[in-house]
C-alpha atoms as a PDB file:
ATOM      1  CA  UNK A   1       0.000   0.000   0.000  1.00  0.00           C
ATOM      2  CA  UNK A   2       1.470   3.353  -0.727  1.00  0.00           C
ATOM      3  CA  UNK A   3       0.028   6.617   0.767  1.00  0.00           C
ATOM      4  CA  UNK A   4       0.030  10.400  -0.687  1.00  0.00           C
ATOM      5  CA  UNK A   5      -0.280  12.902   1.737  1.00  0.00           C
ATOM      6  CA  UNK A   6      -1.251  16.218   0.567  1.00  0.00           C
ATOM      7  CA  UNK A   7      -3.035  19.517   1.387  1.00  0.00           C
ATOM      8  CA  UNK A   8      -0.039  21.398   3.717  1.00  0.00           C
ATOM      9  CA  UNK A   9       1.172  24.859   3.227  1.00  0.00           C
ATOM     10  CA  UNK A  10       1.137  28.117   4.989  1.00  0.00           C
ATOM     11  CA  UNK A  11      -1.398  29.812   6.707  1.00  0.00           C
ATOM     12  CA  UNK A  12      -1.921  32.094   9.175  1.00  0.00           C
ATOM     13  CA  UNK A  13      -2.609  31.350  13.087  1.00  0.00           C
ATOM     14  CA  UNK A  14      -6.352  31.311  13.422  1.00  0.00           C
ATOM     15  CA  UNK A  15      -6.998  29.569   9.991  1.00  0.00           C
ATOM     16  CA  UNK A  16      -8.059  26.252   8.424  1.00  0.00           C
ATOM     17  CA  UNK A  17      -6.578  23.481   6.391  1.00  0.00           C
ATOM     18  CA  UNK A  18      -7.507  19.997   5.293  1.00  0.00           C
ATOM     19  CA  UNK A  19      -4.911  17.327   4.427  1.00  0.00           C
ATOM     20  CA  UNK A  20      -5.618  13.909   2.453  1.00  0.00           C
ATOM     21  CA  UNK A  21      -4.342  10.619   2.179  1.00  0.00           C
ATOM     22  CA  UNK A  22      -4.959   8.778  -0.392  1.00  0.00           C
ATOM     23  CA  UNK A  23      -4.226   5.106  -0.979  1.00  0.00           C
ATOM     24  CA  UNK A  24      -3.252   3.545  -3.847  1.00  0.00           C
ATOM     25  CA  UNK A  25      -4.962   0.164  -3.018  1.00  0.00           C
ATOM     26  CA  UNK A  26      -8.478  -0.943  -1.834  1.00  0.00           C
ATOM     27  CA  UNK A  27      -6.780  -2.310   1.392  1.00  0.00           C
ATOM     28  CA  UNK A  28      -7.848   1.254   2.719  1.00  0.00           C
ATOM     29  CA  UNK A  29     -11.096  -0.273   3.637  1.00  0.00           C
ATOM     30  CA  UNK A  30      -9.895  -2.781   6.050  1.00  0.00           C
ATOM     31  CA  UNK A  31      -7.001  -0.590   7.682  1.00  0.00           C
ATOM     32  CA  UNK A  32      -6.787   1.794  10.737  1.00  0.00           C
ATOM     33  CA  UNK A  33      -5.540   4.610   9.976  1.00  0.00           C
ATOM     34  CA  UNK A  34      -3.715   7.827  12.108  1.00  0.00           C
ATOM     35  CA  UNK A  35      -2.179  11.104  11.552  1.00  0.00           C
ATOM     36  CA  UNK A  36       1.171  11.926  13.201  1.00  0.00           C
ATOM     37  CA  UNK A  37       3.538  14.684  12.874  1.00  0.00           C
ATOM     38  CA  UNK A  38       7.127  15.785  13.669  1.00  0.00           C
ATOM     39  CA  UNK A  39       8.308  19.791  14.314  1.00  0.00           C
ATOM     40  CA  UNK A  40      11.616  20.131  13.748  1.00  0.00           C
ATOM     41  CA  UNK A  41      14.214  18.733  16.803  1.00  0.00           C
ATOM     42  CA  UNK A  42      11.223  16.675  18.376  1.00  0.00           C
ATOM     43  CA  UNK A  43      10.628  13.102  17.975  1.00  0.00           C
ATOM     44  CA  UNK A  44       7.447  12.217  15.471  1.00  0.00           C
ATOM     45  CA  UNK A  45       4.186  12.204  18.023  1.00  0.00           C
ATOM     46  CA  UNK A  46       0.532  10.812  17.352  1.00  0.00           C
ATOM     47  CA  UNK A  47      -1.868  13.300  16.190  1.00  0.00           C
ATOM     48  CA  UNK A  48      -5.428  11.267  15.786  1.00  0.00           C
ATOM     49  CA  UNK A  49      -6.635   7.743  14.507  1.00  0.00           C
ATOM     50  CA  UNK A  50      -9.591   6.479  13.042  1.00  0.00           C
ATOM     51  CA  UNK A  51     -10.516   2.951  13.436  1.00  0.00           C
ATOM     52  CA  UNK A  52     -11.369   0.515  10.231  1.00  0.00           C
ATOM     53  CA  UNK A  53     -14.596   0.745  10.313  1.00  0.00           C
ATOM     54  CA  UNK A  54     -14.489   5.004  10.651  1.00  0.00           C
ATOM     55  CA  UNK A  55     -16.847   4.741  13.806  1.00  0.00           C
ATOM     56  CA  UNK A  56     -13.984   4.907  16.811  1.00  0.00           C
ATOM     57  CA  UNK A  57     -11.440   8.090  16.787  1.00  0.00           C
ATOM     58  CA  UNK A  58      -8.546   9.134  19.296  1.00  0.00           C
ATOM     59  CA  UNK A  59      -6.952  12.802  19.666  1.00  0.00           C
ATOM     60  CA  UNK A  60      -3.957  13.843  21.017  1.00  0.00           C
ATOM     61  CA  UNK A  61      -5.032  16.697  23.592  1.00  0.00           C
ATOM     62  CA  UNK A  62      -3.156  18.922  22.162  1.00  0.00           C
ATOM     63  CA  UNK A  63      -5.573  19.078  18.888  1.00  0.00           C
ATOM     64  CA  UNK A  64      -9.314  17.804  20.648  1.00  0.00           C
ATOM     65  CA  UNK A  65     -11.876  20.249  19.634  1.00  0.00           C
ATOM     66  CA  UNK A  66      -9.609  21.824  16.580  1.00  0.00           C
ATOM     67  CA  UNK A  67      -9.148  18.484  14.169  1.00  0.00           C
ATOM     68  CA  UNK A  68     -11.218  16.284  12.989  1.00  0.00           C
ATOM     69  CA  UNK A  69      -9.679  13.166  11.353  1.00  0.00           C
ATOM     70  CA  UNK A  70     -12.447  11.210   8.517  1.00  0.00           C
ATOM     71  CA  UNK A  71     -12.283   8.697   5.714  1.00  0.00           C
ATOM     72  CA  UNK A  72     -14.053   7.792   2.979  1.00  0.00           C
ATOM     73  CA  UNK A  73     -13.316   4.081   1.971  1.00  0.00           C
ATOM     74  CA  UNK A  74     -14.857   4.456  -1.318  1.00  0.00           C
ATOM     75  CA  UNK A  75     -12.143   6.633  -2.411  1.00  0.00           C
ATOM     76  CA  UNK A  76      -9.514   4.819  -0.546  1.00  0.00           C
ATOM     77  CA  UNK A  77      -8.608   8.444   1.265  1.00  0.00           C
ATOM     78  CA  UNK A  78      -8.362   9.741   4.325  1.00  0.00           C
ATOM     79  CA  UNK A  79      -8.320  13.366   5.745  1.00  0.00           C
ATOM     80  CA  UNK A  80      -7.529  15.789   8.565  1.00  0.00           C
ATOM     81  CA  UNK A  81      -9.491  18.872   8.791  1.00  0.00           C
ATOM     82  CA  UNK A  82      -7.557  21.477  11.130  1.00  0.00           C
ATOM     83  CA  UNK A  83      -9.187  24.301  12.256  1.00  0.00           C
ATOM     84  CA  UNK A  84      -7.895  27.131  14.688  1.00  0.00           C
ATOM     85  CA  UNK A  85      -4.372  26.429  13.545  1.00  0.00           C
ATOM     86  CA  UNK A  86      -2.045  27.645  16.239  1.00  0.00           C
ATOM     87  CA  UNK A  87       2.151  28.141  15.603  1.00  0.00           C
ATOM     88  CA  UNK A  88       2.758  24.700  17.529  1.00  0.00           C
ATOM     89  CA  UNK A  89       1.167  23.133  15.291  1.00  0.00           C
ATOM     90  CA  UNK A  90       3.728  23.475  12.472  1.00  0.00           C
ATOM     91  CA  UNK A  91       5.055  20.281  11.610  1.00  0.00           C
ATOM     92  CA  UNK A  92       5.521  17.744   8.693  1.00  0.00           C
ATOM     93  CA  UNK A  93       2.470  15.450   9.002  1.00  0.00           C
ATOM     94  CA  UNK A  94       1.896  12.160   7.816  1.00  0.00           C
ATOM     95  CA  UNK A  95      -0.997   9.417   7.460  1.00  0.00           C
ATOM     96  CA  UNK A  96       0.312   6.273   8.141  1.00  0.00           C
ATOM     97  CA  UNK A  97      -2.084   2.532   7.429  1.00  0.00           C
ATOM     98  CA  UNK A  98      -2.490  -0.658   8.364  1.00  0.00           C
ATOM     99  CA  UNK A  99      -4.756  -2.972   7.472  1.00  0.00           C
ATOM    100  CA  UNK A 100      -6.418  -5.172  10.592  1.00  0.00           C
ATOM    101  CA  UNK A 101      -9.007  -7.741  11.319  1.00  0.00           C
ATOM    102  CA  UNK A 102     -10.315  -5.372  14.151  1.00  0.00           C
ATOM    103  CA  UNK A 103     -12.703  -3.022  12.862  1.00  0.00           C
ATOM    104  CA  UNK A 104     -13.387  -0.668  16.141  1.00  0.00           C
ATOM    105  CA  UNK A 105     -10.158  -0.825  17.188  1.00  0.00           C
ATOM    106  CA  UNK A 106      -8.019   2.775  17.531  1.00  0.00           C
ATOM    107  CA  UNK A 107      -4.459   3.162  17.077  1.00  0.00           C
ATOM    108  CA  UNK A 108      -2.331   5.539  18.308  1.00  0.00           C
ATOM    109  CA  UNK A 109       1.022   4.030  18.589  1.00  0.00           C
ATOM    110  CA  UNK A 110       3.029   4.098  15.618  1.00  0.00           C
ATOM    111  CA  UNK A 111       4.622   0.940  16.313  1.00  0.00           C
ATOM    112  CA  UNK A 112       1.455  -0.298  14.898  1.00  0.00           C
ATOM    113  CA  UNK A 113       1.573   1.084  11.227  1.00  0.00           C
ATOM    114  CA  UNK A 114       3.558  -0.222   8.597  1.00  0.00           C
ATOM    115  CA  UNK A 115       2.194   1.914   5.488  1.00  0.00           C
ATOM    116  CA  UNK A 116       3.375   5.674   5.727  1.00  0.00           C
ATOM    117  CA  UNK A 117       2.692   8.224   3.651  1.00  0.00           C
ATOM    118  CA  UNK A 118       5.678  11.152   2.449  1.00  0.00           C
ATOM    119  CA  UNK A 119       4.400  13.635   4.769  1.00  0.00           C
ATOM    120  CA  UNK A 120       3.400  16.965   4.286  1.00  0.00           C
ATOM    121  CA  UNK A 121       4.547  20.378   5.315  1.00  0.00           C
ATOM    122  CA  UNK A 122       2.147  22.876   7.488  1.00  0.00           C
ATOM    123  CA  UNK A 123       3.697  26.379   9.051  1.00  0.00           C
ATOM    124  CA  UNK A 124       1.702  27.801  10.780  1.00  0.00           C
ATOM    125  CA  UNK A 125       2.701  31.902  11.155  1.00  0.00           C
ATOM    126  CA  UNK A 126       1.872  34.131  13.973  1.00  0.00           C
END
């Protein structure tokens, strides 16, 4: 499975963006999927999950109320809507898959995830 992460860039403190993953295999379906991110000179940390089926999610604390992490298994993709973007939240952020026989499960170790997307860029300016 290979995953495309897109949708960074910069915007202002305050604003809104919406990153996708998409996946280039129908394996989507039966994966759990997360979003995790790494600022430069930290270690990469867990942003939010969505189990297989899309009705269990998880969110670091650091982003509850502000993101909202969705799927759509149709189109083998899977998003992160970020609202009230604040500077600590710039970071390269990537979707990361794997597929699982557990369909309410949430993961959000990475440990768990063997498909990673390139990872995408959001600055966030004050």
């Amino acid at each position: 499975v290979q995953l495309q992460a897109s949708g960074g860039g910069l915007v202002q403190a305050g604003g809104s963006l919406r990153l996708s993953c998409a996946a280039s295999v129908r394996t989507f379906s039966i994966s759990a999927m997360g979003w995790f991110r790494q600022a430069p000179g930290k270690e990469r940390e867990f942003v939010a999950a969505m189990s297989r089926s899309g009705g269990n999610t998880d969110y670091a604390d650091s982003v509850k109320g502000r993101f909202t992490i969705s799927r759509d298994n149709a189109g083998n993709t899977g998003y992160l809507q970020m609202n009230s973007l604040k500077p600590e939240d710039t970071a390269v952020y990537y979707c990361a898959a794997f597929s699982t026989v557990y369909s309410a499960h949430v993961y959000s170790a990475p440990s768990f995830y063997n498909y990673w997307g390139q990872g995408t860029l959001v600055t966030v300016s004050s």
